[in-house]
Protein backbone atom coordinates (compact mmCIF):
# COMPACT_ATOMS: atom_id res chain seq x y z
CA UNK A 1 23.09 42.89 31.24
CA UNK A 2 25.06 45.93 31.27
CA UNK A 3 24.37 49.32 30.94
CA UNK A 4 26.62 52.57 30.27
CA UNK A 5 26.97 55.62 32.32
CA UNK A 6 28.97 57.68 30.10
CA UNK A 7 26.52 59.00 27.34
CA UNK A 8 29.06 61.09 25.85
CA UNK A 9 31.42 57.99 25.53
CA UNK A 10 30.96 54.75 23.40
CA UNK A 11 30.43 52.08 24.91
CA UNK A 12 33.84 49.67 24.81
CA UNK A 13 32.17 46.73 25.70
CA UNK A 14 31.89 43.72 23.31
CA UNK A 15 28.84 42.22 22.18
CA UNK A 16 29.65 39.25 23.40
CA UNK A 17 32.73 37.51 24.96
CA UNK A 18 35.59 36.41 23.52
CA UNK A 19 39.30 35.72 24.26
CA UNK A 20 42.05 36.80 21.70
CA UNK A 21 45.19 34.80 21.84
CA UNK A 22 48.79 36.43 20.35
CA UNK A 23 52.22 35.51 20.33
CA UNK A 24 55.26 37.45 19.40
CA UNK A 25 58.80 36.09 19.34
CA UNK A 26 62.53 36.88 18.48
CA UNK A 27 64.34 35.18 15.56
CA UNK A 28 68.36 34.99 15.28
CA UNK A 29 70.35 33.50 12.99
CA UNK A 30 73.97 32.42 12.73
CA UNK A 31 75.45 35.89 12.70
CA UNK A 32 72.84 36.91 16.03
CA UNK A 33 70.64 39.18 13.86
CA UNK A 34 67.19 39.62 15.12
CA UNK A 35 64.56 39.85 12.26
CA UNK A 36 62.31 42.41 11.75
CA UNK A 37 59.36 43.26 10.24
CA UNK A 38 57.87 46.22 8.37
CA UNK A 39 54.13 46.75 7.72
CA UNK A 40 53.32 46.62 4.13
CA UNK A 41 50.52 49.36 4.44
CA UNK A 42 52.20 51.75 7.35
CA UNK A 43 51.51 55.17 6.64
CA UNK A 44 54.58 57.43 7.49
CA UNK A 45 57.44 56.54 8.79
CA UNK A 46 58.93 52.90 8.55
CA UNK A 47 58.28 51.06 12.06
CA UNK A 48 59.94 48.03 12.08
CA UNK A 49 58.74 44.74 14.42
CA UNK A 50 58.69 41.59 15.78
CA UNK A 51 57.31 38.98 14.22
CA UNK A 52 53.89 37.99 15.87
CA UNK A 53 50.20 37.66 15.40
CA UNK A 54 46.50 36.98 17.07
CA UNK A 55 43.76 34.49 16.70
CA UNK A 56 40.50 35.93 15.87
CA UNK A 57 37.42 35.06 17.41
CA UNK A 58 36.07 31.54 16.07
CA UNK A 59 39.31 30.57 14.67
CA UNK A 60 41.11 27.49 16.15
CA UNK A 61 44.97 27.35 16.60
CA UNK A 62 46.31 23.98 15.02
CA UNK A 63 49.85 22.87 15.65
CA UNK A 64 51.74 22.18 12.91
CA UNK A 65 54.80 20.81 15.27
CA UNK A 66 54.47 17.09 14.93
């Protein structure tokens, strides 16, 4: 049960809980150059990354690493 204070603010809390899982990490190759990516929908300038992601809610991570 919760209940929020601010009335001028929404309220941030989720509807129900959840844990998000992400993982970034840095790739090299022979010559020690880091890839990068770009978003293929950024608006504006070009930011550049590393490569990463997130599991959603009610997805399951599977290893592929045998």
């Amino acid at each position: 049960m919760i209940r929020w204070l601010k009335e001028d603010e929404p309220n941030l809390i989720p509807n129900y809980a959840h844990t998000m899982i992400g993982i970034g990490g840095i790739v090299l190759n022979k010559n020690r150059q880091i890839l990068a990516v770009s978003e293929k929908m950024s608006i504006g300038t070009n930011r550049w990354k590393l490569p990463g992601g997130y599991v959603e809610p009610g997805k399951y991570l599977m290893s592929s690493l045998a």
